[in-house]
N, C-alpha and C. Protein backbone atom coordinates (compact mmCIF):
# COMPACT_ATOMS: atom_id res chain seq x y z
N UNK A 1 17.45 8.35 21.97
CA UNK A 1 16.34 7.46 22.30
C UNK A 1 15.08 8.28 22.51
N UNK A 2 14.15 8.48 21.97
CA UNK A 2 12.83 9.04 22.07
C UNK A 2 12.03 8.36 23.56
N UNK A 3 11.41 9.84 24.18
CA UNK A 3 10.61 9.38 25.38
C UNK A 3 9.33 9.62 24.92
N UNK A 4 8.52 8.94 25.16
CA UNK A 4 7.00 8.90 25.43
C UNK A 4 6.24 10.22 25.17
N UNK A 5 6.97 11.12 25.20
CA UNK A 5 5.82 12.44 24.58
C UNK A 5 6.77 12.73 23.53
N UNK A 6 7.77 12.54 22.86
CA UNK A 6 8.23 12.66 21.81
C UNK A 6 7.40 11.46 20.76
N UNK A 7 7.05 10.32 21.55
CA UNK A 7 6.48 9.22 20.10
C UNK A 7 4.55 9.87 19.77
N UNK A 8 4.30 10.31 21.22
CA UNK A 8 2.58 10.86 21.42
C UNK A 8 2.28 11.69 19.91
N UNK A 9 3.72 12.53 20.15
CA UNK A 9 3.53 13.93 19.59
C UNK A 9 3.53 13.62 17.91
N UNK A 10 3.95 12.65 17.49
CA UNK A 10 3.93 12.17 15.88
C UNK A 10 2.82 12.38 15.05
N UNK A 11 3.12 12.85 13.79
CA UNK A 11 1.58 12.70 13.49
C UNK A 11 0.99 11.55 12.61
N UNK A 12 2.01 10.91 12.72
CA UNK A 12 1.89 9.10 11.84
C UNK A 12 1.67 8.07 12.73
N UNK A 13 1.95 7.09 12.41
CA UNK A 13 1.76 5.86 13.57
C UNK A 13 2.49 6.19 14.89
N UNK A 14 1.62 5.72 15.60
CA UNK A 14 2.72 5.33 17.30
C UNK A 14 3.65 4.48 17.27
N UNK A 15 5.19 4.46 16.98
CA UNK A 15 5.75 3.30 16.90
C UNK A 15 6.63 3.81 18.01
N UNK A 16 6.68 2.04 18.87
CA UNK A 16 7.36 1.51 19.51
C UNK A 16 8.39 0.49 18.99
N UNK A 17 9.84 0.71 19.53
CA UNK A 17 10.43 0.11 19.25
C UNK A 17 11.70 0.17 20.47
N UNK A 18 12.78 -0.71 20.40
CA UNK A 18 13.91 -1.18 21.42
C UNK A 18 14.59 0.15 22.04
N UNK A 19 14.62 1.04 21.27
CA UNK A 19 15.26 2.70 21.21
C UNK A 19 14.31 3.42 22.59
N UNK A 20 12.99 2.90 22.42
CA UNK A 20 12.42 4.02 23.52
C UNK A 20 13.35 3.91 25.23
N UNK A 21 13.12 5.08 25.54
CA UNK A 21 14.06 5.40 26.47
C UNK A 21 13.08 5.15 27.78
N UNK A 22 13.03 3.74 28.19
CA UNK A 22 12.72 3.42 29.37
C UNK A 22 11.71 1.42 29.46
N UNK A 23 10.96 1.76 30.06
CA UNK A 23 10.10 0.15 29.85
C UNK A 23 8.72 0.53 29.67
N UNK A 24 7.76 -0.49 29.27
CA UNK A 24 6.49 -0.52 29.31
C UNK A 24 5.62 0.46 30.04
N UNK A 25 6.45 0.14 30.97
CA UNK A 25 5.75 0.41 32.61
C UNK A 25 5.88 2.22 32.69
N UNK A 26 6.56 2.59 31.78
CA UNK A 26 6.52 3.81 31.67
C UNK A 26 5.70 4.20 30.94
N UNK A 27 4.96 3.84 30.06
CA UNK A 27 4.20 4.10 29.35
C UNK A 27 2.63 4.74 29.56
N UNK A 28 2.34 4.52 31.01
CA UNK A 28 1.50 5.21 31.06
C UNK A 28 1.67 6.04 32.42
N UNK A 29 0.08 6.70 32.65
CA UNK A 29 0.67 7.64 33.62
C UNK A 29 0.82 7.25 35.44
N UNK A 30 0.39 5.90 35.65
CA UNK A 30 0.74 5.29 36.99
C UNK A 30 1.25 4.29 36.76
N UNK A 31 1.45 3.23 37.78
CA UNK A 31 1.80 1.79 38.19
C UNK A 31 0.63 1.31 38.16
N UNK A 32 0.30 0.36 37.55
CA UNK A 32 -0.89 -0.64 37.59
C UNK A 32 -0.60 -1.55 36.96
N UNK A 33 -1.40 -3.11 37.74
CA UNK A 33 -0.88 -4.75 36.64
C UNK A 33 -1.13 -4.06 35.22
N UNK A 34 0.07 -4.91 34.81
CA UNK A 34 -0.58 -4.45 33.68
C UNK A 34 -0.90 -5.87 32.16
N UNK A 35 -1.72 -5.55 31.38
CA UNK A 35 -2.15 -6.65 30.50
C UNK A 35 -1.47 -6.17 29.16
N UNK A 36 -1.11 -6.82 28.38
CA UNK A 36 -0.55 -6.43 26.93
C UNK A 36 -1.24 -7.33 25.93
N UNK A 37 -1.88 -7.28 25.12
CA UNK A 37 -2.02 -7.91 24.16
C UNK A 37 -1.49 -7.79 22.73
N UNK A 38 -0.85 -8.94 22.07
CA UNK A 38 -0.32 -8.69 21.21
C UNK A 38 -1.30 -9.41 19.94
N UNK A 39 -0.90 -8.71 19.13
CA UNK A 39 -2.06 -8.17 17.55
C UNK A 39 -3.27 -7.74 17.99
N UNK A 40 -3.01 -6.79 18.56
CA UNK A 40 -4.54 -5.90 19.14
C UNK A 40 -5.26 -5.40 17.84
N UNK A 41 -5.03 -5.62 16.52
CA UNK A 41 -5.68 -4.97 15.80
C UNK A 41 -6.55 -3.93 15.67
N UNK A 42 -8.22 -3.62 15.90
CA UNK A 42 -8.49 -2.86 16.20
C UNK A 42 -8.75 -1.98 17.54
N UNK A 43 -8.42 -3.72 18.49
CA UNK A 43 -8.69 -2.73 19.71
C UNK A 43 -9.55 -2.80 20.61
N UNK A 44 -10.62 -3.70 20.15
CA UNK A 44 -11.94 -4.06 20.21
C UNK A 44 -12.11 -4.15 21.77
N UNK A 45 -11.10 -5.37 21.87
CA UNK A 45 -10.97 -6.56 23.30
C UNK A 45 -10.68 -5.34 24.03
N UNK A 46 -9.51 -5.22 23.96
CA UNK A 46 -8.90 -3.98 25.11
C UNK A 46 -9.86 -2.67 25.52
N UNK A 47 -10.13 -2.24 24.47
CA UNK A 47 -11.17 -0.94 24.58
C UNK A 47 -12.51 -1.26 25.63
N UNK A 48 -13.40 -2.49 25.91
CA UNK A 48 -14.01 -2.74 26.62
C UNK A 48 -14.09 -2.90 27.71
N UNK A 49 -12.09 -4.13 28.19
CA UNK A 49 -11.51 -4.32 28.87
C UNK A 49 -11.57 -3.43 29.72
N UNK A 50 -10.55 -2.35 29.07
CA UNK A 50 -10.06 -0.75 30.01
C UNK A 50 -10.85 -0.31 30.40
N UNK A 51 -11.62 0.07 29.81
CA UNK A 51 -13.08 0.83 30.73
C UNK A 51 -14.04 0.13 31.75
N UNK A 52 -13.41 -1.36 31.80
CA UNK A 52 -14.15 -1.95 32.82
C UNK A 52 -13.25 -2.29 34.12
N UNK A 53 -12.27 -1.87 33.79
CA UNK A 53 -10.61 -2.41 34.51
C UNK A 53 -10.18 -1.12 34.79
N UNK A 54 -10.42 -0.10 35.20
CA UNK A 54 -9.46 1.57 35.54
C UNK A 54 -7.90 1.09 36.17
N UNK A 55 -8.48 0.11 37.15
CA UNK A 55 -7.22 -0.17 38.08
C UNK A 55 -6.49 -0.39 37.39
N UNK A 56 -6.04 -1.13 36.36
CA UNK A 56 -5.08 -1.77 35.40
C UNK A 56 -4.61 -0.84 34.23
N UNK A 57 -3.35 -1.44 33.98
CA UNK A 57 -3.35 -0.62 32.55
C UNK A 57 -3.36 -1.82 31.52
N UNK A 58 -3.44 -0.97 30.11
CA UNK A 58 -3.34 -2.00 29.23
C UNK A 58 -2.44 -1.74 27.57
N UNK A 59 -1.99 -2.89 27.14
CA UNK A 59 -0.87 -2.04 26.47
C UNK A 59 -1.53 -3.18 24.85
N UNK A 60 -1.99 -2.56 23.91
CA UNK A 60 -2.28 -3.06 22.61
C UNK A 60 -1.05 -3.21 21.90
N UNK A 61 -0.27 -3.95 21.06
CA UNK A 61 0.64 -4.08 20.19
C UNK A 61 0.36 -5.03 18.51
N UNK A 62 0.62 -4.29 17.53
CA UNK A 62 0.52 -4.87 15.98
C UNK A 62 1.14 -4.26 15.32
N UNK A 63 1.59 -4.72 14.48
CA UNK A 63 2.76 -4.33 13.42
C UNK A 63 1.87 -3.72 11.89
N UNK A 64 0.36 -3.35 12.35
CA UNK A 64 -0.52 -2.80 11.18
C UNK A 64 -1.34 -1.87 12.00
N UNK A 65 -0.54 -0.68 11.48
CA UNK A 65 -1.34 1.04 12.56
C UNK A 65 -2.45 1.11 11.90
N UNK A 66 -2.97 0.54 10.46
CA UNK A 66 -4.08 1.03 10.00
C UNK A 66 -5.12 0.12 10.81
N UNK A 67 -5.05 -0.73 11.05
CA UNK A 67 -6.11 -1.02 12.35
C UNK A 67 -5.90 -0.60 13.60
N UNK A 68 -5.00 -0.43 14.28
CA UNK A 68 -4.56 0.02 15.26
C UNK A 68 -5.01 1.56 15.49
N UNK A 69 -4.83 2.36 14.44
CA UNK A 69 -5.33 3.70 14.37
C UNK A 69 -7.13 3.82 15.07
N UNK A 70 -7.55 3.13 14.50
CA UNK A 70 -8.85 2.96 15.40
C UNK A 70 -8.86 2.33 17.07
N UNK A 71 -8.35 2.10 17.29
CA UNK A 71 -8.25 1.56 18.80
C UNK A 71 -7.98 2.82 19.54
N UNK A 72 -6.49 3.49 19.17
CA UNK A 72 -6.04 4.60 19.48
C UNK A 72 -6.88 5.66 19.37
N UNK A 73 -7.19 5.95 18.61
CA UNK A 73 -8.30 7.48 18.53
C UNK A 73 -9.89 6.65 19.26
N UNK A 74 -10.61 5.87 19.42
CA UNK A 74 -11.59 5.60 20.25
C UNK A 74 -10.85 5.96 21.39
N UNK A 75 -9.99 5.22 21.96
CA UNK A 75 -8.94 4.91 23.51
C UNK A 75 -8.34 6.99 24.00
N UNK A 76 -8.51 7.60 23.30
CA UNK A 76 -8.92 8.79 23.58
C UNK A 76 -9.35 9.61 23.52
N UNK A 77 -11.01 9.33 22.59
CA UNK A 77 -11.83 9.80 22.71
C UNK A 77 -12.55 9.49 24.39
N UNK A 78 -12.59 8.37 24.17
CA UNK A 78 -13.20 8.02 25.97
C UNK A 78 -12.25 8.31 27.23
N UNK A 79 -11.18 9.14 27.12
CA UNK A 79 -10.30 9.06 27.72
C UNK A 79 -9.76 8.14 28.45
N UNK A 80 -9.61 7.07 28.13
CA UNK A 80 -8.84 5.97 28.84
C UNK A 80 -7.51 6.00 28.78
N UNK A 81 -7.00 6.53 29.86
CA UNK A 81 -5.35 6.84 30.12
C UNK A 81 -4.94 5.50 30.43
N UNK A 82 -5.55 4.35 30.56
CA UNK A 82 -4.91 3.18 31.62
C UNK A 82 -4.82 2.58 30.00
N UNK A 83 -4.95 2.81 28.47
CA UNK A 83 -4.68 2.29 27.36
C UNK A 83 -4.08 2.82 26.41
N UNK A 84 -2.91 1.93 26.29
CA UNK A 84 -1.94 3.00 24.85
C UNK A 84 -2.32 2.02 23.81
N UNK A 85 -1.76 2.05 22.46
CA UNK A 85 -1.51 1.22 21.34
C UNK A 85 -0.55 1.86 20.68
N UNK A 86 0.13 0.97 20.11
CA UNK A 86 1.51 1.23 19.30
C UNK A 86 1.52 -0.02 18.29
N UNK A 87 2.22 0.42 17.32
CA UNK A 87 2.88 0.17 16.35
C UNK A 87 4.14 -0.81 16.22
N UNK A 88 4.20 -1.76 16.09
CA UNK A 88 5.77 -2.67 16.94
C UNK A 88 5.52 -3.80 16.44
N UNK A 89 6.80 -4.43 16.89
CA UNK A 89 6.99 -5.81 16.67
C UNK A 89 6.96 -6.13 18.10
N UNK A 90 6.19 -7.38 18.31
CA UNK A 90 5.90 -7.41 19.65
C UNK A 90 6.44 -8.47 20.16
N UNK A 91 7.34 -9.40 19.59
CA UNK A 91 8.75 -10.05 19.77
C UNK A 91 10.00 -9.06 20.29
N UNK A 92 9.74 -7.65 19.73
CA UNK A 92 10.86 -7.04 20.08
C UNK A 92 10.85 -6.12 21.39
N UNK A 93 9.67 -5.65 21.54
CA UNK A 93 9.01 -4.98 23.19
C UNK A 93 9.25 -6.25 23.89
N UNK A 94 8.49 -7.28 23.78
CA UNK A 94 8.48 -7.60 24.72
C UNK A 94 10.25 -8.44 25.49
N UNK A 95 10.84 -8.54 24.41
CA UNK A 95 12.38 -9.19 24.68
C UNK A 95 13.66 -7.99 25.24
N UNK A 96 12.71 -6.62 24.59
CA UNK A 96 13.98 -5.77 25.17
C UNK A 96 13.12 -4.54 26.19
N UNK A 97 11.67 -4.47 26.13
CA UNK A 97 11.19 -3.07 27.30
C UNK A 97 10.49 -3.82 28.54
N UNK A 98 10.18 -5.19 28.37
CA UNK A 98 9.09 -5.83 29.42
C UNK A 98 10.33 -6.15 30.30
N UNK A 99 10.13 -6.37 31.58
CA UNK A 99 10.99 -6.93 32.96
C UNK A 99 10.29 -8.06 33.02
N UNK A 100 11.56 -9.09 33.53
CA UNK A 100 10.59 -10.10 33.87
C UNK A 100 9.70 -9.54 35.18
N UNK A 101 8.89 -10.69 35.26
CA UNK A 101 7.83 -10.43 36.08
C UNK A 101 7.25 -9.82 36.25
N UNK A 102 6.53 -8.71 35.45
CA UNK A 102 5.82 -7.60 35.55
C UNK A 102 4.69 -7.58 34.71
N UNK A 103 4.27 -8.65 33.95
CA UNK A 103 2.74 -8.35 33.49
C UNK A 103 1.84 -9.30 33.76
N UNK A 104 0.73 -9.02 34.56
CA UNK A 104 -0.20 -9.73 35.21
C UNK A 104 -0.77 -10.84 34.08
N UNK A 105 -1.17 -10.34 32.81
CA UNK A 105 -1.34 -10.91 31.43
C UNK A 105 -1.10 -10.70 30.37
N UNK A 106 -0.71 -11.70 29.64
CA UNK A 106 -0.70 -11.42 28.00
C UNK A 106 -1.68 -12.47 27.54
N UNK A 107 -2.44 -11.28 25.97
CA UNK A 107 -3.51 -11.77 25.67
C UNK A 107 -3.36 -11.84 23.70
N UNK A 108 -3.46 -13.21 23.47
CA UNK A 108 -2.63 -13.53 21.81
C UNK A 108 -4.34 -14.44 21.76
N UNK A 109 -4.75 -13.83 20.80
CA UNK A 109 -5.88 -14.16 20.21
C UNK A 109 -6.20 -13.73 18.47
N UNK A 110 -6.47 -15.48 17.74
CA UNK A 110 -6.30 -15.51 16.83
C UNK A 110 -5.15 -14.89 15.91
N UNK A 111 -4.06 -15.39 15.78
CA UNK A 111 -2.59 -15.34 15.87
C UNK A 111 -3.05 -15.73 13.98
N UNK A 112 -2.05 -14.91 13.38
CA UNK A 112 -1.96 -15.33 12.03
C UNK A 112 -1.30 -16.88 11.85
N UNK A 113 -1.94 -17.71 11.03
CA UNK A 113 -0.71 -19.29 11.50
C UNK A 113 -0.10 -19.52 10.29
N UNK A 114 0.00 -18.30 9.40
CA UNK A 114 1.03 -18.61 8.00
C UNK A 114 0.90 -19.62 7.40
N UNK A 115 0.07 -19.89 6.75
CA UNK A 115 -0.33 -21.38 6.48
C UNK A 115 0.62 -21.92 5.63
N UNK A 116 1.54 -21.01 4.55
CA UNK A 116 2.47 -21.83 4.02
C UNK A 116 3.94 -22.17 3.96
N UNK A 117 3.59 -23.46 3.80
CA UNK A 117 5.49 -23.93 4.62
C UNK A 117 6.20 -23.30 4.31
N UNK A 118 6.62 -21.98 3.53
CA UNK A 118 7.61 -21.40 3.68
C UNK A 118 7.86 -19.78 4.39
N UNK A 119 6.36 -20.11 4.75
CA UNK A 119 5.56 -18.86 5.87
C UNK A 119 6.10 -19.19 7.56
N UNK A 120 6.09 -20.36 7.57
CA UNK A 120 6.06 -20.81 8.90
C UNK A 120 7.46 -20.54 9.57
N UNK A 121 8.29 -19.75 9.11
CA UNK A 121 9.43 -19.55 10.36
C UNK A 121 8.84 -18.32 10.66
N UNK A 122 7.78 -17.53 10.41
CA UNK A 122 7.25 -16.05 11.13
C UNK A 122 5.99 -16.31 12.24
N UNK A 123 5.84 -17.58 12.38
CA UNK A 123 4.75 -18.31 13.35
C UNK A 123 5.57 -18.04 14.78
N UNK A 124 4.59 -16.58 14.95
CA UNK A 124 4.84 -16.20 16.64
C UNK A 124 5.04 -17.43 17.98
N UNK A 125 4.41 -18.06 18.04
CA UNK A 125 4.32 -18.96 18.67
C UNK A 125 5.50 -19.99 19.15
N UNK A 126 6.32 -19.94 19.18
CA UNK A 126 8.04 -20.54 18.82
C UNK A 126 7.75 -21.34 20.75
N UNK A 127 8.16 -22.00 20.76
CA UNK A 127 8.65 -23.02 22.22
C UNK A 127 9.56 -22.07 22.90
N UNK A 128 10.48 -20.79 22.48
CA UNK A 128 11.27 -20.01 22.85
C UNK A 128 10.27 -18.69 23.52
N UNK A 129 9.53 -18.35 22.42
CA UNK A 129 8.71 -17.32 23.06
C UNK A 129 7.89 -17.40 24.19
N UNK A 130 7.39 -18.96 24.34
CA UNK A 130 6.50 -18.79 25.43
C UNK A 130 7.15 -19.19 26.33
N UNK A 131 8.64 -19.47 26.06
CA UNK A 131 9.32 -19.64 27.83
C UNK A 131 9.71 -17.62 27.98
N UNK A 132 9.78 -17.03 27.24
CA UNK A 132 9.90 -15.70 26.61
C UNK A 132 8.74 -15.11 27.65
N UNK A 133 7.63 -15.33 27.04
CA UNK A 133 6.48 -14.91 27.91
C UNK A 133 6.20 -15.67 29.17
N UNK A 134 6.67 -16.47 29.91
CA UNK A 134 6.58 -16.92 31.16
C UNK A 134 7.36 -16.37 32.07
N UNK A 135 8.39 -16.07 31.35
CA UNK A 135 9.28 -15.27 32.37
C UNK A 135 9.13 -13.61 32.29
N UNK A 136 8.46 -13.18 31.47
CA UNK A 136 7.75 -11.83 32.25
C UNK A 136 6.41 -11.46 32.76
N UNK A 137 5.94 -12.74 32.78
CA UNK A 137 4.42 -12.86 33.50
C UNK A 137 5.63 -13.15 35.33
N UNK A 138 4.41 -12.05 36.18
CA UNK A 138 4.05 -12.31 37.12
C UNK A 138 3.83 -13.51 38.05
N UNK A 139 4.19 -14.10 39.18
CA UNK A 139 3.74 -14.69 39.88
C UNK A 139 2.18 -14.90 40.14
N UNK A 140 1.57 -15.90 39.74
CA UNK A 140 0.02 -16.00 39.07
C UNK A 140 -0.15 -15.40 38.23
N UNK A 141 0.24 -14.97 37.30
CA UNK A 141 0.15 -14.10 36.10
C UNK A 141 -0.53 -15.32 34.71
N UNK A 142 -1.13 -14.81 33.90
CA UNK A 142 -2.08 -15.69 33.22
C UNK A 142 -1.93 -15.32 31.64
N UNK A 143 -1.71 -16.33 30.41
CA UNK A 143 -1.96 -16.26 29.28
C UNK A 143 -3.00 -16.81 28.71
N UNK A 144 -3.32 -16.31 27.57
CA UNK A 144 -5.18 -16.02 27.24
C UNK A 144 -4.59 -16.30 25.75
N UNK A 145 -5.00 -17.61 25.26
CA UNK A 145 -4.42 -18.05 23.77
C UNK A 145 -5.69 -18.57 22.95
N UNK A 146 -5.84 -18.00 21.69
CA UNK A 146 -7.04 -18.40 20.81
C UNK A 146 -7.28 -18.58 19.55
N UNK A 147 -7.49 -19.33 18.54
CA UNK A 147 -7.26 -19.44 17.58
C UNK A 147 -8.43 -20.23 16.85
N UNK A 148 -8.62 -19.97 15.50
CA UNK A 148 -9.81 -20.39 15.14
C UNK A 148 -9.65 -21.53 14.01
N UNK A 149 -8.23 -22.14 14.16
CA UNK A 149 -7.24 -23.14 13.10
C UNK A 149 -7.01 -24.07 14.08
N UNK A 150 -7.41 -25.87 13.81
CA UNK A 150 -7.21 -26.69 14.41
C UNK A 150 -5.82 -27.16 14.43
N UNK A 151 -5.62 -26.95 13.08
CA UNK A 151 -3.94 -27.23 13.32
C UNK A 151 -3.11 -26.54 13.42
N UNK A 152 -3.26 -24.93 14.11
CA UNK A 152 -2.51 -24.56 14.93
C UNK A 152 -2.37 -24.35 16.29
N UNK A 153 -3.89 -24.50 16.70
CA UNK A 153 -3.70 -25.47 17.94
C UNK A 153 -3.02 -26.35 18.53
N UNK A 154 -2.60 -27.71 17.24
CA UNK A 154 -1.79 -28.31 17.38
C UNK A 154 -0.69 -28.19 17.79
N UNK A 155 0.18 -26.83 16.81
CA UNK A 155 0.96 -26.18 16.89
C UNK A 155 1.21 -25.46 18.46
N UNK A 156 0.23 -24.88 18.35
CA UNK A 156 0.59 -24.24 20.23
C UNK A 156 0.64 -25.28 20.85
N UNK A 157 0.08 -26.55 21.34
CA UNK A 157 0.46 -27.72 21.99
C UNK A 157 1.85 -28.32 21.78
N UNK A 158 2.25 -28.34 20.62
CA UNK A 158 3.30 -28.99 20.69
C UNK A 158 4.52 -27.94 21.23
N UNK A 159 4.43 -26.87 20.55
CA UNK A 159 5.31 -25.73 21.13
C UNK A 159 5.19 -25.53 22.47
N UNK A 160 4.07 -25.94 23.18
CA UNK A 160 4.11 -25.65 24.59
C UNK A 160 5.03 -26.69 25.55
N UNK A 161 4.58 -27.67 24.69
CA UNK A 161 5.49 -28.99 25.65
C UNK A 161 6.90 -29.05 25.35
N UNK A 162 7.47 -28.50 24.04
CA UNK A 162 8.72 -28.27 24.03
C UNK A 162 9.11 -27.58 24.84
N UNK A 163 8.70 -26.39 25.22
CA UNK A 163 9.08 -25.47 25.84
C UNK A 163 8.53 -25.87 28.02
N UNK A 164 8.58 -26.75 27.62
CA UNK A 164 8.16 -27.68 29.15
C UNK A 164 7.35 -27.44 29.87
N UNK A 165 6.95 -28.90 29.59
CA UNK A 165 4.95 -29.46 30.41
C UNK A 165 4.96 -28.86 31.48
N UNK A 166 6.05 -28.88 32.32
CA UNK A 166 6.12 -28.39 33.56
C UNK A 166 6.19 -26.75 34.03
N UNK A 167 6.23 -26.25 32.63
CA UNK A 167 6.20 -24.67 32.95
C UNK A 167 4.81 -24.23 33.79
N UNK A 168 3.65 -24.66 33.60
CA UNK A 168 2.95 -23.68 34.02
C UNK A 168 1.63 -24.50 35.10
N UNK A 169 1.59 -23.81 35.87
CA UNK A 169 0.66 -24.32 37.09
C UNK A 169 -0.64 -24.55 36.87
N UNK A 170 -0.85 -24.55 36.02
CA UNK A 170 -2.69 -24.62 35.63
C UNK A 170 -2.87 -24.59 33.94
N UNK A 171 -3.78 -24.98 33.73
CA UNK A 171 -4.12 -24.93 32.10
C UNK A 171 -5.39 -25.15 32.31
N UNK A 172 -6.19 -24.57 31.21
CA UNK A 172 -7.34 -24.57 31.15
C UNK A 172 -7.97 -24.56 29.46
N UNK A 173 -8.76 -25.28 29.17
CA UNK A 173 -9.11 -25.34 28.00
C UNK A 173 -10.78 -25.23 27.43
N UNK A 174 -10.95 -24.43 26.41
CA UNK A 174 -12.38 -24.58 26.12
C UNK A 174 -12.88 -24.64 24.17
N UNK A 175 -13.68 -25.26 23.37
CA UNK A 175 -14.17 -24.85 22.23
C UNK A 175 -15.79 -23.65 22.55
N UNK A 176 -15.39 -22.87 21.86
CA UNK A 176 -16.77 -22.00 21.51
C UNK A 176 -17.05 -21.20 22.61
N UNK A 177 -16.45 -21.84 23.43
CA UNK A 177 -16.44 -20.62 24.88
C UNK A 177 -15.47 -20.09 25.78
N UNK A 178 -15.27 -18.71 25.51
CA UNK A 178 -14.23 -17.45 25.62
C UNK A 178 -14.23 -18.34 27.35
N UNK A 179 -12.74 -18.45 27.97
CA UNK A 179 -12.67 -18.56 29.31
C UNK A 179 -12.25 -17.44 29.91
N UNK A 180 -12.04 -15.96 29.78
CA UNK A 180 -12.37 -14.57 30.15
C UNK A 180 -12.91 -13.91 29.74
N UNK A 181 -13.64 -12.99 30.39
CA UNK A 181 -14.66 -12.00 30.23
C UNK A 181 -15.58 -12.52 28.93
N UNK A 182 -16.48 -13.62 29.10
CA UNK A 182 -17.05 -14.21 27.95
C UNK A 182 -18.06 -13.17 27.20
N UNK A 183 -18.40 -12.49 27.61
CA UNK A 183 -19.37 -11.27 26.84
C UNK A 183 -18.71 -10.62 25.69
N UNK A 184 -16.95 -10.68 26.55
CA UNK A 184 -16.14 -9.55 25.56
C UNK A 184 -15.50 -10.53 24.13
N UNK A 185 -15.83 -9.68 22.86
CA UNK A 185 -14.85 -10.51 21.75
C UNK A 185 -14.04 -9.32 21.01
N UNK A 186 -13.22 -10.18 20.46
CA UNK A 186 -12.17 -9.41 19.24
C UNK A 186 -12.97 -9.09 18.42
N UNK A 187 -12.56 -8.01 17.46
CA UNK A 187 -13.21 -8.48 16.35
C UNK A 187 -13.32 -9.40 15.32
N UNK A 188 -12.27 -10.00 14.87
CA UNK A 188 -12.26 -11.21 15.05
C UNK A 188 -12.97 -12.77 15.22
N UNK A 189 -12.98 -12.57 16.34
CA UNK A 189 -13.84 -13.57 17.66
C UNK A 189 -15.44 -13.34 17.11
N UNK A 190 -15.69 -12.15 17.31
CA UNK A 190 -16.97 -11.57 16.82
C UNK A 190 -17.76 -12.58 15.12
N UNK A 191 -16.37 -11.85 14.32
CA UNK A 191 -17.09 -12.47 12.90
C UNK A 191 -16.82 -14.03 12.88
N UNK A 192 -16.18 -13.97 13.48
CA UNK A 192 -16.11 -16.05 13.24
C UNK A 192 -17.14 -16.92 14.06
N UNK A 193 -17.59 -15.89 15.27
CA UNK A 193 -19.01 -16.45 15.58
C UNK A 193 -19.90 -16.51 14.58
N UNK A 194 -20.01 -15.37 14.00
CA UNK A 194 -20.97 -15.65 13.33
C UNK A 194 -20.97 -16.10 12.21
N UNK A 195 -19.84 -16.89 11.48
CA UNK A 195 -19.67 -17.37 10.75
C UNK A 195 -19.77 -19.15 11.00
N UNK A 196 -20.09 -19.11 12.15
CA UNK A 196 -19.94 -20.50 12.45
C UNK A 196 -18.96 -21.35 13.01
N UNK A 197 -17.62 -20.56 12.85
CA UNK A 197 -16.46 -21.08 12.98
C UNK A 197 -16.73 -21.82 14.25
N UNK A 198 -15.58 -23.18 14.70
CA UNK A 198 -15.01 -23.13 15.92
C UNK A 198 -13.97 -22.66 16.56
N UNK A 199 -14.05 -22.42 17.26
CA UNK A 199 -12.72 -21.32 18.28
C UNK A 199 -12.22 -22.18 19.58
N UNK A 200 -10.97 -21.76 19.48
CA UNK A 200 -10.09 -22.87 20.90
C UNK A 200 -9.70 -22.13 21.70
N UNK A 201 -9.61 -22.44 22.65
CA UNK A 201 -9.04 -21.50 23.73
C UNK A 201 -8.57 -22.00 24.92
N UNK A 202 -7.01 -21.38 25.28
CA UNK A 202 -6.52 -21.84 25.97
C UNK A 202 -6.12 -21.07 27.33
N UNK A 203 -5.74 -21.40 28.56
CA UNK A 203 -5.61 -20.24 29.70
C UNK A 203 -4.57 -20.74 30.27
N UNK A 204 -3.38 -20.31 30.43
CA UNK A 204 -2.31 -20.87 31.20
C UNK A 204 -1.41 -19.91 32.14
N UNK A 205 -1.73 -20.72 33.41
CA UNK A 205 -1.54 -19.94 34.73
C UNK A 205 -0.23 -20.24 34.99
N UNK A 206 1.05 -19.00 35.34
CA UNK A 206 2.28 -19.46 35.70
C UNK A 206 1.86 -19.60 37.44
């Protein structure tokens, strides 16, 4: 099982996977809440995040290092130790290295929605996953959901209520306006502003 300065030391992608020899929480060099976002792509969100957040750590995850590679080399150029990024399937970290109850947030913004029906059994979003992700969020612990597709919005609604109305203590909803850190965008987030798009966004407090 590879530890954490055996994956550093690579000179290809950072990949994480079920094999690493320990949890998340090892991953960096203290204890701090910590936030994960999954398809961090370049990095954007988090990179702003971290440097405004020391106290916290923060953990980027995408299954495409060639964007990811930029997050990572900014994230230590500025030395921000409280931010890793890796390489992963982030169905699979989070089902076999996360504990329950241990991440203050997870942050899924603009989620690929496979648009074709024979795409759609790889639609992250499953009624399973987000009872998945409720049970390793924290006590007040918060998910940050966004998407720039009305009908997968849909999709996260209906998947949410499968996975029961009653899961989560708060919900919060907005179009066109980020309900955390509204200054900060994806990149992403960024070009679809200015493209005009509308954007949904959802906040759900366990």
């Amino acid at each position: 099982m590879p530890s954490l300065t055996e994956i550093l030391a690579t000179r290809g992608p950072k990949c994480l996977d079920r094999d690493f020899d320990g949890t998340v929480a090892d991953l960096f060099p203290s204890r701090q809440p910590l936030e994960i976002e999954i398809g961090a792509g370049r990095g954007r969100f988090l990179l702003e995040r971290a440097a405004v957040h020391r106290n916290r750590n923060f953990l980027g995850l995408d299954y495409r290092w060639r964007f990811l590679r930029e997050g990572f080399e900014r994230s230590n150029a500025r030395g921000l130790y409280n931010l890793r990024f890796f390489k992963s399937e982030a169905s699979e970290i989070i089902e076999h290295l996360v504990p329950d109850a241990s991440v203050a947030m997870f942050h899924i913004y603009f989620p690929d929605p496979w648009h074709k029906r024979k795409h759609h059994k790889r639609r992250l979003l499953t009624p399973d996953f987000f009872k998945l992700l409720h049970r390793r969020l924290e006590p007040g612990g918060c998910l940050e959901l966004a998407t720039d597709n009305f009908d997968y919005l849909v999709r996260f609604k209906l998947a949410l209520v499968e996975a029961g109305d009653t899961l989560w203590s708060a919900t919060r909803e907005a179009r066109n306006q980020r309900l955390l850190d509204p200054h900060l965008k994806t990149h992403y987030e960024a070009k679809y502003t200015r493209q005009g798009r509308d954007l949904y966004y959802i906040e759900l407090l366990k």
